[in-house]
C-alpha atoms as a PDB file:
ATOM      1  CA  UNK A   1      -1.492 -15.379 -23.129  1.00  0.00           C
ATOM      2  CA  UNK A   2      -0.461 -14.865 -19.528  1.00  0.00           C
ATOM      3  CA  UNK A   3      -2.761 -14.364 -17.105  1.00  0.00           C
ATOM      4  CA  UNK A   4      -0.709 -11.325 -15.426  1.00  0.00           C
ATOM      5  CA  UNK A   5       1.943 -11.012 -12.501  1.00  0.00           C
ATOM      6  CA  UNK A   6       0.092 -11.910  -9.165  1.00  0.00           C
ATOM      7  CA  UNK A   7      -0.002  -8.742  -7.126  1.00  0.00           C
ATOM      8  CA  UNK A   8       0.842  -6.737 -10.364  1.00  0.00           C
ATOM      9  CA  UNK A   9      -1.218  -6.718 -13.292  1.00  0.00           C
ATOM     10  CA  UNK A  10      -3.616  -9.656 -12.765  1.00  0.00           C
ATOM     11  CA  UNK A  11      -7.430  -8.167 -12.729  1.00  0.00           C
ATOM     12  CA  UNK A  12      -7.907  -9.227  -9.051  1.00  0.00           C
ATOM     13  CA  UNK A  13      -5.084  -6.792  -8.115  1.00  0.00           C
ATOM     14  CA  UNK A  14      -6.323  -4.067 -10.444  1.00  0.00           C
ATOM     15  CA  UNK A  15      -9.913  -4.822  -8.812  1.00  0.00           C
ATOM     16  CA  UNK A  16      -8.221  -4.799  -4.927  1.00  0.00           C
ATOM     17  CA  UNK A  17      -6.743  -1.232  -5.877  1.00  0.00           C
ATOM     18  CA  UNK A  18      -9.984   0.349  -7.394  1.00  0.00           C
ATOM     19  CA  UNK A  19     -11.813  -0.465  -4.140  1.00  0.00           C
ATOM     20  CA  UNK A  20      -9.035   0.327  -1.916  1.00  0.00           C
ATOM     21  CA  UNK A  21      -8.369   4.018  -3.979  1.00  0.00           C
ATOM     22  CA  UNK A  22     -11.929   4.369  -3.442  1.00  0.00           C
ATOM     23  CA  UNK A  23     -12.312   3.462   0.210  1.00  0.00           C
ATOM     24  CA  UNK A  24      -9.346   5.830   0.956  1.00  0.00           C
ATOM     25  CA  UNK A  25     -10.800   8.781  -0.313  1.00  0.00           C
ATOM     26  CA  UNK A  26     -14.204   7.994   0.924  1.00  0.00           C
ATOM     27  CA  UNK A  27     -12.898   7.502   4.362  1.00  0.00           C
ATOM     28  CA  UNK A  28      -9.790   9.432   4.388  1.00  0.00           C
ATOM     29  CA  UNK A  29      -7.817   6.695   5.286  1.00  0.00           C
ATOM     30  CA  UNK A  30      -4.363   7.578   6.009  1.00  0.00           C
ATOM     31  CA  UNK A  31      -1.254   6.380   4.720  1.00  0.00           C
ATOM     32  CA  UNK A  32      -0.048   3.158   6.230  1.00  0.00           C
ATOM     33  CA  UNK A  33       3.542   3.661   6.327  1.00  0.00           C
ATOM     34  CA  UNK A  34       3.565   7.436   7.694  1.00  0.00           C
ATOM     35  CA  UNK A  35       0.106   7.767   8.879  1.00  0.00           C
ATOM     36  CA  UNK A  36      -0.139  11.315   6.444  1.00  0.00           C
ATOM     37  CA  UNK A  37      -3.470  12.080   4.908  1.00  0.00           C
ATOM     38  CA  UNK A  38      -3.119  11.135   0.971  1.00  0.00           C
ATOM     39  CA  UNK A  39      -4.552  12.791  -1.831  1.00  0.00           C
ATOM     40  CA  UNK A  40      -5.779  10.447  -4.209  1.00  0.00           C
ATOM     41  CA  UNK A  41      -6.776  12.895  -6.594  1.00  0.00           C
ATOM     42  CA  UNK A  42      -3.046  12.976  -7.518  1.00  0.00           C
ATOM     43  CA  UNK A  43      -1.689  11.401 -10.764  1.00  0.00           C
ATOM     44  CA  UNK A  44       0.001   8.198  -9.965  1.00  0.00           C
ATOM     45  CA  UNK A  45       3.625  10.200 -10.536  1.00  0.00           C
ATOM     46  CA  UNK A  46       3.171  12.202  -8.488  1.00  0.00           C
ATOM     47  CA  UNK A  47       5.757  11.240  -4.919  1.00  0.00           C
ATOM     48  CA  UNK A  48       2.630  11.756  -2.681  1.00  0.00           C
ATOM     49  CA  UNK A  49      -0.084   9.822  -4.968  1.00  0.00           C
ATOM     50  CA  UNK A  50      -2.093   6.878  -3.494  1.00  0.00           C
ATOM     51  CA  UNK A  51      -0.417   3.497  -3.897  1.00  0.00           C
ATOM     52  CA  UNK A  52      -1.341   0.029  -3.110  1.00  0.00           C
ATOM     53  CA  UNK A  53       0.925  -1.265  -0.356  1.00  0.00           C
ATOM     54  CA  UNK A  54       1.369  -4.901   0.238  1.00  0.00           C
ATOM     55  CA  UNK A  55       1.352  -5.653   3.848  1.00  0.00           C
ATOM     56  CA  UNK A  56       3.718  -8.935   2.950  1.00  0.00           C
ATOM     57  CA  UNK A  57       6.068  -8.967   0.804  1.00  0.00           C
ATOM     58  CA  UNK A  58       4.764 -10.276  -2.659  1.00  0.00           C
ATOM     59  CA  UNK A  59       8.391 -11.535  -3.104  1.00  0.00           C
ATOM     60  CA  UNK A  60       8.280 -13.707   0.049  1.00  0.00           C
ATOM     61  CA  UNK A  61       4.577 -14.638   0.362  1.00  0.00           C
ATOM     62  CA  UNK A  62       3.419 -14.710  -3.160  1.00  0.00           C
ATOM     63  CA  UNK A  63       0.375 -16.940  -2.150  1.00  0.00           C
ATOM     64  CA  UNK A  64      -1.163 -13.898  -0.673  1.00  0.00           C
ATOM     65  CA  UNK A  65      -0.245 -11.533  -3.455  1.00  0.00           C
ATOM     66  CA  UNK A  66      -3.847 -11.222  -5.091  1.00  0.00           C
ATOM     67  CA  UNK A  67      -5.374 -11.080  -1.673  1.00  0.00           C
ATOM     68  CA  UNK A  68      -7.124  -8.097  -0.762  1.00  0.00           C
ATOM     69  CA  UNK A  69      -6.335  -8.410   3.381  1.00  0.00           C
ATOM     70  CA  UNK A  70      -3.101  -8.209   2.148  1.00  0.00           C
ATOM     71  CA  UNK A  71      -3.436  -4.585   0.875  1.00  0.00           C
ATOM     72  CA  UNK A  72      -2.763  -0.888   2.358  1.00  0.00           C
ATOM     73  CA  UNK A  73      -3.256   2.224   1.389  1.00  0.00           C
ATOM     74  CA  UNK A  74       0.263   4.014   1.079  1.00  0.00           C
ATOM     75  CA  UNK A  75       1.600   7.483  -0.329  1.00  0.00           C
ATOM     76  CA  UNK A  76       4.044   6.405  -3.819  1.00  0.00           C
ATOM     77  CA  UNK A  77       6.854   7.869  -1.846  1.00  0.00           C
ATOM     78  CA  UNK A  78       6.340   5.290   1.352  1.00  0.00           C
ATOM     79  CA  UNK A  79       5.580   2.511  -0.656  1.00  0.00           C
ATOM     80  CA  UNK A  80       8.990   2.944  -2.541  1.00  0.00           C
ATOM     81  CA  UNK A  81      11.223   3.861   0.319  1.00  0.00           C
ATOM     82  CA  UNK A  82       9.728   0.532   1.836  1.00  0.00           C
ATOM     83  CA  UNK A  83      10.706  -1.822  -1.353  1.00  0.00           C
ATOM     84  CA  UNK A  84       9.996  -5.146  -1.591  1.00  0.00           C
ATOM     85  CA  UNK A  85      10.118  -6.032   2.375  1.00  0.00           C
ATOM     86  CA  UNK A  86       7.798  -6.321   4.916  1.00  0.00           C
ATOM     87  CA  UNK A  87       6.781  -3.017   6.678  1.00  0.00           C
ATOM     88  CA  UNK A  88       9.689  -2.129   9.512  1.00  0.00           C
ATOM     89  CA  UNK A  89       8.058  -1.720  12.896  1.00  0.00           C
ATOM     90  CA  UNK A  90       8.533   1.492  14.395  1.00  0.00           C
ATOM     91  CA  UNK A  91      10.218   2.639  17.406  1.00  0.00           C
ATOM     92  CA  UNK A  92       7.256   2.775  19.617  1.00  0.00           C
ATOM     93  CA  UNK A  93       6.184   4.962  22.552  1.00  0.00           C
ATOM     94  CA  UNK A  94       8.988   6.250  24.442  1.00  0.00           C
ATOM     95  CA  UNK A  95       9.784   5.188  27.625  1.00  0.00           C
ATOM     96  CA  UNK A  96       9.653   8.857  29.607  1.00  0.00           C
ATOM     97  CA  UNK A  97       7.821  12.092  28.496  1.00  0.00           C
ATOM     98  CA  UNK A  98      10.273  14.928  27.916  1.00  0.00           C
END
């Protein structure tokens, strides 16, 4: 019997997204992607549930894929509209106030 898909279903991913659920509604820790607050009282269909993000790709760096540095905490939505790539950066500050 398989042992389970690293960063999937293996137990040390379902243990790294028990603890980081539970430190993100303990803390309020935002969502990673969009910095929103997430609800993680939500059932897991819900578009703005909590979801476990990986920071790398599990495609590209499946060494890492059970490792729990390698986890964020993201909104379903965010984590979708992200796929399997690394997070984009962002745009930054802007160069002027207007």
């Amino acid at each position: 019997m398989a042992a389970g898909v690293p960063g999937r279903s293996t137990a040390a991913h379902r243990k790294n997204r028990a603890e980081l659920k539970k430190l993100t509604a303990e803390h309020n820790l935002p969502c990673a992607l969009c910095g929103q607050a997430i609800d993680t009282t939500l059932p897991h269909t819900d578009p703005e549930a909590f979801e476990y993000d990986h920071i790398k790709s599990i495609k590209t760096h499946p060494e890492i894929a059970d490792d729990p540095s390698n986890g964020q905490p993201s909104h379903k939505r965010c984590n979708q509209n992200k796929g399997a790539g690394d997070a984009r950066p962002g745009l930054g500050d802007p160069s002027e106030v207007w």
